[in-house]
Protein backbone atom coordinates (compact mmCIF):
# COMPACT_ATOMS: atom_id res chain seq x y z
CA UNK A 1 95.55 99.59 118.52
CA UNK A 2 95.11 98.33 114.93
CA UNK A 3 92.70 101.27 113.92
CA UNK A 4 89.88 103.45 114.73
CA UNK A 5 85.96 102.66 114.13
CA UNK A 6 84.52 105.28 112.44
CA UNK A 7 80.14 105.97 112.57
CA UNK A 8 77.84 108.39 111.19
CA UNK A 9 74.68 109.20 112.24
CA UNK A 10 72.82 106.97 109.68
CA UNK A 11 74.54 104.04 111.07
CA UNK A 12 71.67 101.94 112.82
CA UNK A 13 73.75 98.58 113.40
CA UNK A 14 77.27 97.76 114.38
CA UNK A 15 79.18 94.81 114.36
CA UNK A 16 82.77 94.43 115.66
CA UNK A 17 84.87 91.48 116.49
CA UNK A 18 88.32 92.39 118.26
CA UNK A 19 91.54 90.36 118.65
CA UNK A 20 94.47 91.57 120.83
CA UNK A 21 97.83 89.25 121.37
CA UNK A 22 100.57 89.69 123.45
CA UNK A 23 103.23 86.93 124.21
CA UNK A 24 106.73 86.97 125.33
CA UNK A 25 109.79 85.27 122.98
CA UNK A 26 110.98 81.69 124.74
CA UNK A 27 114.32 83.39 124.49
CA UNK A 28 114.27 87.36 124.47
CA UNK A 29 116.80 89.26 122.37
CA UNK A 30 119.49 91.05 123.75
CA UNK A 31 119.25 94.85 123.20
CA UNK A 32 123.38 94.84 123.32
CA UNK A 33 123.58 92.95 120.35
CA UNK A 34 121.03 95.12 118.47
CA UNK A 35 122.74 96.81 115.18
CA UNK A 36 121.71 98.88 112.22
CA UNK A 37 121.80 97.94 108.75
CA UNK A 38 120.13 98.32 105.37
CA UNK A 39 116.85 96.77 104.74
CA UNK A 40 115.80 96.34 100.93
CA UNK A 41 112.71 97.57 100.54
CA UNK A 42 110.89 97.61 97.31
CA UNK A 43 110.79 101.43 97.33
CA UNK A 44 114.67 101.51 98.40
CA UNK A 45 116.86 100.79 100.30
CA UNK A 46 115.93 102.28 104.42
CA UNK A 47 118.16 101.61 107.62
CA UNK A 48 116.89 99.69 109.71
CA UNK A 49 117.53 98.56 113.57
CA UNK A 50 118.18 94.64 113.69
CA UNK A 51 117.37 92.15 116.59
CA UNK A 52 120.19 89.35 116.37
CA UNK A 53 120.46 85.98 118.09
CA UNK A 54 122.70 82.65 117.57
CA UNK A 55 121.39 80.16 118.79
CA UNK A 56 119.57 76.42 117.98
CA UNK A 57 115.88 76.52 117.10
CA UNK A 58 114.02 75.26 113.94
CA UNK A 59 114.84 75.38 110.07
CA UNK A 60 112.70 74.29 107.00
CA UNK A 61 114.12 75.37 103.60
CA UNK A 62 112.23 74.72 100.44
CA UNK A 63 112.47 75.54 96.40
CA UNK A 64 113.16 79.26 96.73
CA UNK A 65 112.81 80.17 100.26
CA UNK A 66 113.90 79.24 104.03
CA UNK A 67 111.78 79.43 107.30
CA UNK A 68 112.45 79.49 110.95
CA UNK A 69 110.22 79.52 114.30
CA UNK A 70 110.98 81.71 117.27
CA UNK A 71 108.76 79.78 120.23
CA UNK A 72 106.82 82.26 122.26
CA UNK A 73 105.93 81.77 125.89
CA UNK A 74 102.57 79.49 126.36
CA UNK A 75 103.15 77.34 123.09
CA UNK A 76 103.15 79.29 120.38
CA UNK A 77 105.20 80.29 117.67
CA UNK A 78 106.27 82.82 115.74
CA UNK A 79 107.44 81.83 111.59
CA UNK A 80 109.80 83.89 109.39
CA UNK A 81 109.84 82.99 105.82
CA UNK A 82 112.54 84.49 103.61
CA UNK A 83 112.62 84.32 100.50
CA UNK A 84 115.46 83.81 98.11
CA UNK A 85 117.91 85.96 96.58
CA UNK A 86 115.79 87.21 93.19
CA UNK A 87 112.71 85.12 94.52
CA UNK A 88 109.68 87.92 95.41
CA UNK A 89 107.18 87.46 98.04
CA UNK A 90 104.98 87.07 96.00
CA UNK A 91 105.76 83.62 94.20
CA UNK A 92 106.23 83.11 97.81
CA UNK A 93 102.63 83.32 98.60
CA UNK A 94 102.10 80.93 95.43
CA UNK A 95 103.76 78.37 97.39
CA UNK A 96 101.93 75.46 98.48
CA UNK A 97 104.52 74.46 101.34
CA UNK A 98 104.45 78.47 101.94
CA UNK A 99 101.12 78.15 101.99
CA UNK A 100 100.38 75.00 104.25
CA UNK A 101 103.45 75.97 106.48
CA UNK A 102 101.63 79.82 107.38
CA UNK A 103 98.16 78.28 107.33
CA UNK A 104 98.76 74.84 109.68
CA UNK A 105 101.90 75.41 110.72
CA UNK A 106 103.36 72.39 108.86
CA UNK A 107 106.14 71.83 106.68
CA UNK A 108 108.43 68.75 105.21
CA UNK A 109 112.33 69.11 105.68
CA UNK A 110 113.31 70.39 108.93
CA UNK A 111 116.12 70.06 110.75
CA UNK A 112 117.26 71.65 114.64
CA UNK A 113 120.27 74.05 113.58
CA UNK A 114 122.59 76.47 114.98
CA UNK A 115 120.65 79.56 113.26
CA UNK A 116 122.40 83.36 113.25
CA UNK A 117 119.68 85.15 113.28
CA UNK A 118 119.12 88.52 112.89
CA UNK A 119 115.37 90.36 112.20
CA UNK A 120 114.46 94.26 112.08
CA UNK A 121 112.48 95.23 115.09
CA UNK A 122 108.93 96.34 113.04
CA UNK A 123 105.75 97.99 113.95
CA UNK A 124 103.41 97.27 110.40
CA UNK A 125 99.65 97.96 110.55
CA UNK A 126 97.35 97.50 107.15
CA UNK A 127 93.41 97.95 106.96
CA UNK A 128 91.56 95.99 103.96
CA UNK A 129 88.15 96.48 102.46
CA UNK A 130 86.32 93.27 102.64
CA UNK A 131 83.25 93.85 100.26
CA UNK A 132 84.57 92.75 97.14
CA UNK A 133 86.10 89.86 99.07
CA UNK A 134 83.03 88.86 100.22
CA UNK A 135 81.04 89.57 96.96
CA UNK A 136 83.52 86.90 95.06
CA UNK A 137 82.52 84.23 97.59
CA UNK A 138 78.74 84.89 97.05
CA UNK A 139 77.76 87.22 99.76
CA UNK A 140 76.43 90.09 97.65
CA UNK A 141 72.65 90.35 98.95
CA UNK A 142 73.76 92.09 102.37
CA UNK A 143 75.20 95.00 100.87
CA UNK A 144 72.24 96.21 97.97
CA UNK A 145 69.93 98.51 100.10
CA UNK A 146 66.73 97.25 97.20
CA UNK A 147 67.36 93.55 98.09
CA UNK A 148 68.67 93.25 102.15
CA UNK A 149 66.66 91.97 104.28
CA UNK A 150 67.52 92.71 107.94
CA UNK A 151 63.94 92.24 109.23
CA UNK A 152 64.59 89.85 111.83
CA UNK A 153 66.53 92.58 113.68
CA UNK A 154 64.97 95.57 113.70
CA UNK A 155 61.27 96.57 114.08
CA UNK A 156 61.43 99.75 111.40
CA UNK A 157 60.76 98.15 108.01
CA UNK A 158 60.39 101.84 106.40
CA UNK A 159 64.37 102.60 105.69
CA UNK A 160 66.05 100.10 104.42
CA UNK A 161 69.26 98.30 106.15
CA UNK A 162 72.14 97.03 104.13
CA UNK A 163 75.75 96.65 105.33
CA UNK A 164 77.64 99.93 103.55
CA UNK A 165 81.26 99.07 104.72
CA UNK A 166 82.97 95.99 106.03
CA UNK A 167 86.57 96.28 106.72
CA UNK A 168 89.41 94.12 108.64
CA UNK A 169 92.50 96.02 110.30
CA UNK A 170 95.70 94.67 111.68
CA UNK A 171 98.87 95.77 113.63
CA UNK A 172 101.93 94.04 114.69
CA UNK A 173 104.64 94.70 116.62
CA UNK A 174 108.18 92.67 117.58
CA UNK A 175 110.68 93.69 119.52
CA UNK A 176 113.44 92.43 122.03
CA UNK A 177 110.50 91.39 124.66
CA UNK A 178 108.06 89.52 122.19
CA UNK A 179 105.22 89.99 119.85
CA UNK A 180 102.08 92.06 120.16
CA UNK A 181 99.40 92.52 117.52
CA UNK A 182 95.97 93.43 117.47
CA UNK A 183 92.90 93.09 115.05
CA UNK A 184 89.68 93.88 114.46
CA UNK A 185 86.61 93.30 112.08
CA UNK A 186 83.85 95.21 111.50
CA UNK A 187 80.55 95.69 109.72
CA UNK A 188 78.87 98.56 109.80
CA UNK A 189 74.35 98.07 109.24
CA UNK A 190 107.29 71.39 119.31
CA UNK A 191 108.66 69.07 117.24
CA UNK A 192 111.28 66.61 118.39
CA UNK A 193 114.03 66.83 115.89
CA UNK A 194 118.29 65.89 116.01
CA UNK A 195 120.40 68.74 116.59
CA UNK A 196 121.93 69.36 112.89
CA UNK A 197 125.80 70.44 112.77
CA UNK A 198 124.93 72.84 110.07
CA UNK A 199 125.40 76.46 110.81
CA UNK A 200 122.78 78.41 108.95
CA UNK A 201 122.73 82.69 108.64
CA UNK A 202 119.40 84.04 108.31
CA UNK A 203 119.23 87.89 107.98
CA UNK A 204 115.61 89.15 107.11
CA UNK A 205 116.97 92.19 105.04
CA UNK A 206 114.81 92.12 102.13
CA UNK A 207 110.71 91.70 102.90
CA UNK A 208 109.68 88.64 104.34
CA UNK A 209 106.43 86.80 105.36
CA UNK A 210 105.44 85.99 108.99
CA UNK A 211 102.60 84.04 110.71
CA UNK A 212 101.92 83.87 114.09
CA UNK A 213 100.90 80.43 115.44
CA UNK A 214 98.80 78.87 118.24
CA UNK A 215 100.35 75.49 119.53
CA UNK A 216 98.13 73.84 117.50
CA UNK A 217 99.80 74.83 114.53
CA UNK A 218 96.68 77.34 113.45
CA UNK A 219 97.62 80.50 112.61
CA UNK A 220 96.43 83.85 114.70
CA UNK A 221 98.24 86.61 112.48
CA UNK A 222 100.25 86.40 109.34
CA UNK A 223 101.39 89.14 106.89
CA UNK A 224 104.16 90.51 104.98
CA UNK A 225 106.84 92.86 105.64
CA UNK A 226 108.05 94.66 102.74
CA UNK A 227 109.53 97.66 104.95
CA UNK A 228 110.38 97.71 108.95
């Protein structure tokens, strides 16, 4: 469950979209090998319990940062981007290959390589506010009770409707299985690629990005971990 939906009595119109995702890893951790370390979260250092798996899959590296994908059962994929030593998430998101890598699932230097991996088993959730969003791109009428005009929908033209909240909430969760996340909205009113000899270590202890991808290379989830 991402969140909860909250009314109140003046609420004459609701609109929800919901998402929920479940999908198994091609290749499902082994709980034996599971192991607890430090994480480095910006508020301090926490323990944290680690998934870890050698094996070949995909690895793109780029000016500050290095990415692999964990296939999921059906076609999808799941990305972990880690950046740098002294590089923040941040200038991450800045990125343009970040960018076009988490948003179309593309990016330039890849190779197939034998990747120790190891990842902190996380459960993350975050709920946004959406109006001022929405105001910067120009949607601003909607949400002034003098100027909203709702008419079409509703027969009583003597109180005005106007949209009072509008709000997006996410959770994900990984573990030794797979991936599950969920997601809702509301309103209230492969790649073929040579098997590298290069043996690469990839430990997520410091926060990370991650996208979750459709087979199509669009992305379903994405979001940042900066404590498991």
């Amino acid at each position: 469950q991402a969140a909860t939906i909250e009314t109140n009595p003046l609420t004459v119109l609701l609109l929800a979209t919901t998402i929920y995702y479940s999908a198994q890893w091609t290749d499902e951790f082994n709980e034996v090998l599971n192991y607890t370390d430090v994480f480095h979260a910006p508020s301090g250092d926490v323990d944290a319990e680690y998934m870890y798996a050698g094996r070949f899959m995909e690895y793109y590296s780029g000016d500050g940062w290095g990415a692999v994908r964990l296939p999921l059962r059906g076609g999808n994929g799941m990305w972990f981007i880690l950046p740098d030593e002294g590089v923040s998430v941040d200038a991450l998101l800045e990125d343009e290959d970040v960018a076009r890598l988490m948003s179309a699932g593309e990016a330039d230097g890849g190779e197939y390589a034998r990747v120790y991996f190891s990842v902190p088993k996380f459960d993350i959730a975050a709920q946004l506010d959406l109006i001022e969003g929405l105001m910067e791109l120009g949607v601003t009428d909607v949400f002034d009770p003098d100027v909203s005009d709702f008419t079409p929908m509703t027969t009583d033209t003597d109180v005005p409707i106007y949209v009072s909240e509008a709000a997006h909430a996410a959770r994900v969760k990984i573990d030794e299985e797979g991936v599950e996340a969920a997601a809702f909205t509301v309103l209230d009113a492969p790649t073929s690629m040579a098997p590298s000899d290069e043996e690469i270590y990839f430990t997520l202890d410091r926060p990370f990005l991650f996208a979750i991808s459709s087979q199509d290379g669009l992305p379903l989830f994405a979001g940042v971990v900066n404590r498991p």
